[in-house]
C-alpha atoms as a PDB file:
ATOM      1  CA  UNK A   1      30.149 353.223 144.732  1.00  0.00           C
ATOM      2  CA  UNK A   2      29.907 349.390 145.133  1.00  0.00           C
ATOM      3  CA  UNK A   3      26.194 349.531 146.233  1.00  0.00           C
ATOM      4  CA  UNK A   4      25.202 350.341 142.716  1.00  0.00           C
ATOM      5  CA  UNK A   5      27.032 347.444 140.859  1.00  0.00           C
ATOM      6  CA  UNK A   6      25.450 344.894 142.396  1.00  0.00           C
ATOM      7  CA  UNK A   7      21.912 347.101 140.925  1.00  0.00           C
ATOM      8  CA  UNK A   8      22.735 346.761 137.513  1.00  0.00           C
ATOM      9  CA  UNK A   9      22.256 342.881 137.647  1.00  0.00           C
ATOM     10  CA  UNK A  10      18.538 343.371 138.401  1.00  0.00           C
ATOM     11  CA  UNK A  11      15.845 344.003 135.253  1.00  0.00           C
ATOM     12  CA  UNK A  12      14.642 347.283 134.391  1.00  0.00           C
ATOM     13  CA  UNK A  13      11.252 345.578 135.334  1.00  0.00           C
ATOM     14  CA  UNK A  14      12.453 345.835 139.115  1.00  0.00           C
ATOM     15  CA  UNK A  15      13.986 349.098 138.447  1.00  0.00           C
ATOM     16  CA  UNK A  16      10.929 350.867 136.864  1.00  0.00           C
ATOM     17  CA  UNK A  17      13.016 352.076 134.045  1.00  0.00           C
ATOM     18  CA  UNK A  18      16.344 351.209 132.091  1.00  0.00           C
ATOM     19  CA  UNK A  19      19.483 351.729 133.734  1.00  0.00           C
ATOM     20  CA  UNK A  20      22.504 353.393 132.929  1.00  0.00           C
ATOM     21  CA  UNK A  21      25.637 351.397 131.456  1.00  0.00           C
ATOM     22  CA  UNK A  22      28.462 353.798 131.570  1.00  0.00           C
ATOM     23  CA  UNK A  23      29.254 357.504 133.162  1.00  0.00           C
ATOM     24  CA  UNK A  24      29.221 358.545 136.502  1.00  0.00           C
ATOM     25  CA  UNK A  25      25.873 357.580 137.516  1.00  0.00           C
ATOM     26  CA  UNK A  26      26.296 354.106 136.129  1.00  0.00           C
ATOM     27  CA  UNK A  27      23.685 351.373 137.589  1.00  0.00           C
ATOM     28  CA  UNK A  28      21.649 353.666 138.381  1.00  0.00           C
ATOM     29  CA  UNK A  29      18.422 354.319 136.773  1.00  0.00           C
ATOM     30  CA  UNK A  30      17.980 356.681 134.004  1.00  0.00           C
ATOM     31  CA  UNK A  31      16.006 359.922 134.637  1.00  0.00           C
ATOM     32  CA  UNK A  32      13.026 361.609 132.811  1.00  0.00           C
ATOM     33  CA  UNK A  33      12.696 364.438 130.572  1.00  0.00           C
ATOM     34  CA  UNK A  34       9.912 366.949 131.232  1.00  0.00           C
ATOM     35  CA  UNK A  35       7.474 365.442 128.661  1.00  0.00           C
ATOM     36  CA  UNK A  36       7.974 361.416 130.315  1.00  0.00           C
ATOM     37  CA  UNK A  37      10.397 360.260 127.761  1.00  0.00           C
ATOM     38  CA  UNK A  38      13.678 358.419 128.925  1.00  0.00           C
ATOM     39  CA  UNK A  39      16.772 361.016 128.810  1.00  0.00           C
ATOM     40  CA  UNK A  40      19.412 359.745 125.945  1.00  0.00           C
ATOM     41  CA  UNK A  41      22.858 360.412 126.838  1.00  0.00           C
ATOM     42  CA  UNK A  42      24.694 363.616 125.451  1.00  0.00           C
ATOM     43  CA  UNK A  43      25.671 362.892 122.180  1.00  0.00           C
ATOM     44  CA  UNK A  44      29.188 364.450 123.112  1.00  0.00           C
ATOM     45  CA  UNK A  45      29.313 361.693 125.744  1.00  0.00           C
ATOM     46  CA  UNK A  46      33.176 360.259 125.661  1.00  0.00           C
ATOM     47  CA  UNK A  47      34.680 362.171 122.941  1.00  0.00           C
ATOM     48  CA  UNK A  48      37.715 364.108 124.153  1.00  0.00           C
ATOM     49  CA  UNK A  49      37.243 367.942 124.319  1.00  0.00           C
ATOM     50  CA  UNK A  50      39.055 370.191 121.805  1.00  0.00           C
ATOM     51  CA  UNK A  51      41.311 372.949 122.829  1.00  0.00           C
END
C-alpha cells in the first residue's frame, strides 16, 4: 500500500488521468466508463449503511 502514496504527489499530466483522493484504490488513477468519460465516485460513497 505505500507504493501508491508516494503516486499521488505526481500530476495527472504524468498520470494520464486524475487520480483518486480517498477509498480503497486511493492514488491510483481513476478508471473509464464505456463511452471515455472519467468514472465519478458512487454517490453513496461514505455514508453509513442503514439497517
Amino acid at each position: 500500500m505505500a507504493e501508491n502514496q508516494g503516486s499521488a504527489s505526481k500530476s495527472p499530466k504524468d498520470n494520464h488521468g486524475p487520480l483518486v483522493k480517498t477509498g480503497p484504490t486511493a492514488g491510483q488513477n481513476r478508471s473509464r466508463n464505456i463511452d471515455g468519460r472519467w468514472r465519478a465516485k458512487r454517490s453513496d460513497a461514505g455514508k453509513t449503511r442503514s439497517r
